[in-house]
Protein backbone atom coordinates (compact mmCIF):
# COMPACT_ATOMS: atom_id res chain seq x y z
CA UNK A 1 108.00 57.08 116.24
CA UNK A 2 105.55 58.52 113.87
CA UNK A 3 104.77 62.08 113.55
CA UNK A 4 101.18 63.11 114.31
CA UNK A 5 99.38 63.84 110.92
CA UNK A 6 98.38 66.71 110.18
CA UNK A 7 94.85 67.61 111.71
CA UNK A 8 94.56 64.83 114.31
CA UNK A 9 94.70 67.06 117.39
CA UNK A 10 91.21 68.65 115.11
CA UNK A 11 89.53 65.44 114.58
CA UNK A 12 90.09 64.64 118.43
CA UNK A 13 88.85 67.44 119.56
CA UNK A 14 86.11 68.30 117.09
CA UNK A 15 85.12 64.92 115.21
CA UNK A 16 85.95 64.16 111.86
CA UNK A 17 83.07 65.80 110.24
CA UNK A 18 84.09 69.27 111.44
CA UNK A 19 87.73 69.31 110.54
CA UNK A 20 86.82 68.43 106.68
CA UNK A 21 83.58 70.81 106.70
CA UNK A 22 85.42 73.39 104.51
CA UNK A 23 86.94 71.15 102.09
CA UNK A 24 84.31 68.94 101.78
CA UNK A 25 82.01 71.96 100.78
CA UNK A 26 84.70 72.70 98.00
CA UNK A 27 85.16 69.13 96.67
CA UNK A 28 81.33 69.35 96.34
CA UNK A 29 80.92 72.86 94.56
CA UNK A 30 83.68 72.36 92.29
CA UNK A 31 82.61 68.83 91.46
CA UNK A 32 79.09 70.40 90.81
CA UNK A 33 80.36 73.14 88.72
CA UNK A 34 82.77 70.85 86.82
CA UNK A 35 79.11 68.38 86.29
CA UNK A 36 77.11 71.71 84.91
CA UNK A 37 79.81 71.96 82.18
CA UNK A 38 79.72 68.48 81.00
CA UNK A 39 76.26 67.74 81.60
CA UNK A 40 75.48 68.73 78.15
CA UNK A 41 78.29 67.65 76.12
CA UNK A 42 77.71 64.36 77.97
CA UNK A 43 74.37 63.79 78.62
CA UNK A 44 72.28 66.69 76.77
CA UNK A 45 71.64 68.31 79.44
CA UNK A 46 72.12 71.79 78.78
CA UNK A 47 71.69 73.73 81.84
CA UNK A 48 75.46 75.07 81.25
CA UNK A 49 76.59 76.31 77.78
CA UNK A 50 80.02 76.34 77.68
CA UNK A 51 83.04 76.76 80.02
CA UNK A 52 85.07 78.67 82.57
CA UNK A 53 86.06 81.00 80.02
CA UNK A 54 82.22 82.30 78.60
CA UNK A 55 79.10 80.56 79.23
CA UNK A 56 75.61 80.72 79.87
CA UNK A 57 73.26 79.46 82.33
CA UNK A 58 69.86 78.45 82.11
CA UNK A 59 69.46 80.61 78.86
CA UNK A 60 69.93 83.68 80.06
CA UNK A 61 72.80 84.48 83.19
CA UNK A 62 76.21 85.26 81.11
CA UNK A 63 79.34 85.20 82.54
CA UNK A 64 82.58 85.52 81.46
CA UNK A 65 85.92 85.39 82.88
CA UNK A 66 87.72 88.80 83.18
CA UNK A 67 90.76 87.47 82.57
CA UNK A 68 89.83 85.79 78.81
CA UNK A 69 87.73 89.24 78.04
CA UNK A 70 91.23 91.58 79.54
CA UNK A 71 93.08 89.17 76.92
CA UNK A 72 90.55 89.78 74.37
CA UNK A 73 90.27 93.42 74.40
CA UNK A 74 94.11 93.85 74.50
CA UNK A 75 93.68 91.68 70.92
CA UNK A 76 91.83 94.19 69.79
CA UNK A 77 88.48 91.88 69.97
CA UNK A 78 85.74 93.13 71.34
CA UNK A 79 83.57 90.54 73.08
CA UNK A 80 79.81 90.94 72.48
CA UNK A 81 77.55 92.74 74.85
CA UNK A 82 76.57 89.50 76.99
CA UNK A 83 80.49 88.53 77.22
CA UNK A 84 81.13 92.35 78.73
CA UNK A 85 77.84 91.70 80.91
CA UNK A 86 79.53 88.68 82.13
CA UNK A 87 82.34 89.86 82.84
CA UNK A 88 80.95 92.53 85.03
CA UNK A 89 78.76 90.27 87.32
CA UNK A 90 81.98 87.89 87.49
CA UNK A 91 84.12 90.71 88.64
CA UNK A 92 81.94 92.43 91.20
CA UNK A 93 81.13 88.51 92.55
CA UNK A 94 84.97 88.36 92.96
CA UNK A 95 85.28 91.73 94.10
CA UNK A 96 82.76 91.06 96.77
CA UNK A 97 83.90 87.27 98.23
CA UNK A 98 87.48 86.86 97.53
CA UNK A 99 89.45 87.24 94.04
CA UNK A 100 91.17 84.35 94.71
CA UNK A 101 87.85 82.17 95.92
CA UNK A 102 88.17 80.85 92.11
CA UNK A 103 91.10 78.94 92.63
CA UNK A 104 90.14 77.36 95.50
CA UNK A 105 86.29 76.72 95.23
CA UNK A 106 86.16 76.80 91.35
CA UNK A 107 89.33 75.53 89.65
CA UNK A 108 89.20 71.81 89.05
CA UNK A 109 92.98 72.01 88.61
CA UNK A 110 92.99 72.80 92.38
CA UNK A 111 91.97 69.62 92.73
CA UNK A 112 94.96 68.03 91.32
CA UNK A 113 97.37 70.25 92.66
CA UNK A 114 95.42 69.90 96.66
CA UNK A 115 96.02 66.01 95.68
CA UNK A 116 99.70 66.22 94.82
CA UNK A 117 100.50 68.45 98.37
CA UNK A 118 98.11 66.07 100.21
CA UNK A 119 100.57 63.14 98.95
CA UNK A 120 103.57 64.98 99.10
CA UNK A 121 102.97 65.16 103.07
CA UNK A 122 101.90 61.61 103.42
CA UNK A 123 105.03 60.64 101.66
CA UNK A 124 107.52 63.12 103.88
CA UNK A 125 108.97 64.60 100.24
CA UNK A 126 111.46 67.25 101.59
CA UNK A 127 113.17 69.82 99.80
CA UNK A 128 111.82 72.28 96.67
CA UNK A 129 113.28 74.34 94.06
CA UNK A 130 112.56 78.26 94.61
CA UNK A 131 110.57 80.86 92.93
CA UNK A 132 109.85 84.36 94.18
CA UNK A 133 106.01 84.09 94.35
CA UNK A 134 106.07 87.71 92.22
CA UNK A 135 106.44 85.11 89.43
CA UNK A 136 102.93 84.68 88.37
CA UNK A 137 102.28 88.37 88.73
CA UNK A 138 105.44 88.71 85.40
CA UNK A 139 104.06 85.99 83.80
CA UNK A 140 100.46 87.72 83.90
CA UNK A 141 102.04 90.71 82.60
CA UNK A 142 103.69 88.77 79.88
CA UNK A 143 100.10 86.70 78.92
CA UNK A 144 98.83 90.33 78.38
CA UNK A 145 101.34 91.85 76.53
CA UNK A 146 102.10 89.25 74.28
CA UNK A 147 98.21 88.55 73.89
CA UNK A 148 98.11 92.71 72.67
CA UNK A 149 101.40 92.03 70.34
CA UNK A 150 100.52 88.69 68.60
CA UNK A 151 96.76 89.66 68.66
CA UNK A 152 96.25 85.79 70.01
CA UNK A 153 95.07 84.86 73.55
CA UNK A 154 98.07 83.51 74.83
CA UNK A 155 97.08 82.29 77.81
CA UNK A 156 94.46 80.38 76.57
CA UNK A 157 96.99 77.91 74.36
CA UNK A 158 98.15 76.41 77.45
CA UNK A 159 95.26 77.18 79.70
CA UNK A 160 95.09 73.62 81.66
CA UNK A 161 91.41 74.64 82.85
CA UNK A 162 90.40 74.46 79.54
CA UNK A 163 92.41 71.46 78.45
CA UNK A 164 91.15 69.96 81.12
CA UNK A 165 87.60 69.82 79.91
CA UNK A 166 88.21 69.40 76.65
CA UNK A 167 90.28 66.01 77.89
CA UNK A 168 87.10 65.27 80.10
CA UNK A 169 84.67 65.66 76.92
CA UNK A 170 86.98 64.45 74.39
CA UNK A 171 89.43 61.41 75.86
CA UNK A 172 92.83 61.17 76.72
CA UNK A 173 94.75 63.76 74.82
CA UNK A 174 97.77 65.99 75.35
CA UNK A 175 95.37 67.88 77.96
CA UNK A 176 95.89 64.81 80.31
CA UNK A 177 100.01 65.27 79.53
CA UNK A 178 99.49 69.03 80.75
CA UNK A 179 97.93 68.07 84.03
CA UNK A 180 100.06 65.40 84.40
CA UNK A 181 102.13 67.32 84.51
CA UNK A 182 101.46 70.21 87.20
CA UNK A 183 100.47 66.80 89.45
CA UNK A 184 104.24 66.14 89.25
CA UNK A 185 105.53 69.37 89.07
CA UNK A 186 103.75 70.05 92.39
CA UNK A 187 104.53 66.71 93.73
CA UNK A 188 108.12 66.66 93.51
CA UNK A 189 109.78 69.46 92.02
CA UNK A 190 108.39 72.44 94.57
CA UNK A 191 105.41 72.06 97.12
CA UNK A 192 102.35 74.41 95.68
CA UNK A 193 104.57 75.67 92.95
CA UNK A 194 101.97 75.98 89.93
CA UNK A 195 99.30 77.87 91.87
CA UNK A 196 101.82 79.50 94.22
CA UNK A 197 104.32 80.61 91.95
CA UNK A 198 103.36 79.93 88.31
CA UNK A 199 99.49 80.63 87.40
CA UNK A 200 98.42 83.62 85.72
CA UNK A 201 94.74 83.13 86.99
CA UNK A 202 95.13 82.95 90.42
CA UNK A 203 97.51 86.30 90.38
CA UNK A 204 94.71 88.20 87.96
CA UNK A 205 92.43 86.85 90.59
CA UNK A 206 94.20 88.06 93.94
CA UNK A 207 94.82 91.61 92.21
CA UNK A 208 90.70 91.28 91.46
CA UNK A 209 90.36 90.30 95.67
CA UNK A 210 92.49 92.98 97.45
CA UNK A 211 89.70 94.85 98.53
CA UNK A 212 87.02 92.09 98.91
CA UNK A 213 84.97 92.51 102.41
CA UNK A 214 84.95 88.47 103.02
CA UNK A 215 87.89 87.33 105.07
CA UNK A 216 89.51 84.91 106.92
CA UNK A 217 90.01 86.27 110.79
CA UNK A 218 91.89 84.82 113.81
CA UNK A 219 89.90 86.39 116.51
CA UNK A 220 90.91 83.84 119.11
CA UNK A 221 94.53 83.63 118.36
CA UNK A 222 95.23 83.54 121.65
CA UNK A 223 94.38 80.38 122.26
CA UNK A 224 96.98 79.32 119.75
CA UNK A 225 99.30 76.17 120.66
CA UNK A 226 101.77 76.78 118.10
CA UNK A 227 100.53 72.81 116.29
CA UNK A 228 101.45 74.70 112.64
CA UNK A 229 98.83 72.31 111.09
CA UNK A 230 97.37 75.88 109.53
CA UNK A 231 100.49 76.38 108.14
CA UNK A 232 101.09 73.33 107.12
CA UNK A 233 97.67 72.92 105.08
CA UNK A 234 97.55 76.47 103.62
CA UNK A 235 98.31 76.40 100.03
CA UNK A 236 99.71 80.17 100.88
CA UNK A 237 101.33 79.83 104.50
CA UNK A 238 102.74 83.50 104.45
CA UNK A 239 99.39 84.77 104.89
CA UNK A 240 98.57 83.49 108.23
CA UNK A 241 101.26 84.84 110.38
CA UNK A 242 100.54 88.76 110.25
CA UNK A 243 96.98 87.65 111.80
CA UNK A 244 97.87 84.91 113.91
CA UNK A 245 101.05 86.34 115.52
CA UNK A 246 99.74 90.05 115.59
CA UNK A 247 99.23 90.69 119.16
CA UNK A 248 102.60 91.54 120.34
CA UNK A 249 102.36 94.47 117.34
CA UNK A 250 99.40 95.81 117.77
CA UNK A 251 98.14 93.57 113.99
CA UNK A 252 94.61 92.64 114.04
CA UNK A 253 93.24 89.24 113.23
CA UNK A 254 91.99 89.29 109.94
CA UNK A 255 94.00 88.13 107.33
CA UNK A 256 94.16 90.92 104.48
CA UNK A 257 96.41 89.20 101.95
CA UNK A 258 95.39 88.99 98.27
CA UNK A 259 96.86 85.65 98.05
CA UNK A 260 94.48 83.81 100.51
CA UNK A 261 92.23 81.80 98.50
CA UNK A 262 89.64 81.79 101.41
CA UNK A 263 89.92 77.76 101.58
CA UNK A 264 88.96 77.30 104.55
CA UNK A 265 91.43 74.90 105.47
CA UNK A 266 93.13 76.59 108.51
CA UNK A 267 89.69 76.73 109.83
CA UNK A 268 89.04 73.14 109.84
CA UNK A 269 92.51 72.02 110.75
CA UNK A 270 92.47 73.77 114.03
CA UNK A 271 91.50 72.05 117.22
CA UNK A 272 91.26 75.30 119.01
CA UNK A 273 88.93 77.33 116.79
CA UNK A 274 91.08 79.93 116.72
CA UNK A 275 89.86 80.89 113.07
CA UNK A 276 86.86 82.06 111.35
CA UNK A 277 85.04 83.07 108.33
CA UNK A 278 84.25 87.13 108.54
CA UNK A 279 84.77 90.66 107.07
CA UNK A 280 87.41 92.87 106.94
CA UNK A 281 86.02 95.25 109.05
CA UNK A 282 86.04 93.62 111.94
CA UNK A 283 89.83 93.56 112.32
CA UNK A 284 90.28 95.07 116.23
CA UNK A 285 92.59 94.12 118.45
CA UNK A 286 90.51 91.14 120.48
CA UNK A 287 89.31 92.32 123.71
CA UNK A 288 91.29 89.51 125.93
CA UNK A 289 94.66 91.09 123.84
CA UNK A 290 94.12 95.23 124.64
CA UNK A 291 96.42 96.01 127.25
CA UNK A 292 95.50 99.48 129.82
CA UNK A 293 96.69 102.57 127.31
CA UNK A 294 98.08 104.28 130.69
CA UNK A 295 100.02 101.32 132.14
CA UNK A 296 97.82 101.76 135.27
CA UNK A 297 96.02 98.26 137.07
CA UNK A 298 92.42 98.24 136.46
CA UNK A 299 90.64 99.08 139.64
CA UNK A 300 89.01 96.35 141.87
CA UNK A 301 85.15 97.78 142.41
């Protein structure tokens, strides 16, 4: 007999339109990002100058990515005022909703890699080759160091973000050989390895997010039935269990990992609505959890 796929018991329960709301709002915004950068290479339509890495909208909003301008100083370049204005909105936008919100609502590459994991299920590939997810945080480190030794952005010779777009504007190229490769990579050699394990970005980003107000909370975990669909569509499982499992230690709901990318996914996956979009403040125990603090029966009236 089959297994059930992953998010059917959703789609039963909540039609199909609700258990893809999430990631059919991120297909569309990074689709519509992706557009604004090659809508002037493409068609001259230059409401976007540039790329992930520095542009500017409409003629006058700069922004930069934090990341490229760290790398930059550390080469002993200092962007111009507009990139360092950039940079600022970017990071307090990031600070606010989620460092890692780039990676999953911004990055085109998390298309490909969302595509290879989607596949990889639907195909039953088993088995993965480790790495300790502290692996992207060393190769960070390394991207800056070396950037501040060689005086070259580092990063940005293998940056498949950027190769991407230039493969997009320019034809098939080596670019196409790079994502190619993190499709395979993530397809059969370990399940979310490049953005779990490997990329610099997302780890810069989830240092950026540790303190970031919007959350995802699972303030009606009780009503839990144990389906692991969250876990098995969360491109980082490990954060879901300290909310979802809390009650019996006192944990509250919210889940206050850096490493959540705020997806989304484990909201639309559940058939019990047991998750939701909120702060970080609102991380009490649920009411239908708090147990008497005296061990006495509540009083009939």
């Amino acid at each position: 007999m089959n297994a059930k796929r992953v998010g059917a018991d959703a789609i039963a329960a909540k039609g199909w339109l609700a258990s893809y709301k999430w990631l059919l709002l991120r297909r569309t915004v990074q689709i519509a990002v992706l557009a604004l950068f090659l809508l002037g290479p493409l068609a001259g339509i230059w409401i976007v100058k540039g790329n992930l890495n520095y542009s500017v909208t409409l003629g006058f909003l700069p922004l930069t990515d934090p990341y490229v301008a760290l790398q930059s100083l550390l080469t002993g370049q200092v962007p111009e005022r507009l990139g360092l204005i950039g940079a600022a909105i970017v990071l307090v936008f990031y600070l606010l909703v989620g460092g890692r919100v780039y990676c999953s609502w911004v990055c085109p590459v998390n298309i490909v890699t969302d595509t290879a994991g989607w596949l990889r299920r639907r195909l039953g590939i088993k088995g993965s080759v480790h790495l300790a997810r502290n692996t992207r945080y060393w190769i960070l480190g390394m991207t800056l160091v070396g950037s501040a030794a060689s005086g070259i952005l580092l990063w940005e010779l293998i940056n498949p973000v950027s190769m991407l777009h230039r493969g997009l504007i320019f034809g098939l190229g080596f670019a196409w050989v790079i994502v190619l490769m993190i499709f395979l990579f993530d397809l059969f050699v370990m399940s979310r390895g490049w953005c779990g394990r490997l990329c610099p970005v997302g780890a810069f980003y989830s240092l950026l997010g540790r303190w970031s107000p919007v959350r995802v909370s699972a303030p009606a975990r009780a009503a839990c039935n144990d389906c692991m669909d969250c876990f098995e569509v969360c491109p980082e499982p490990q954060v879901i269990r300290p909310a979802l499992k809390g009650a019996a230690t006192g944990a509250g709901p919210v889940i206050l990992s850096p490493a959540c990318t705020n997806c989304g996914r484990c909201i639309d996956v559940c058939s019990k609505d047991v998750f939701r979009f909120g702060t970080r403040f609102s991380n009490g125990v649920p009411a239908n959890e708090a147990a008497p603090t005296d061990g006495a029966l509540p009083l009939n009236s």
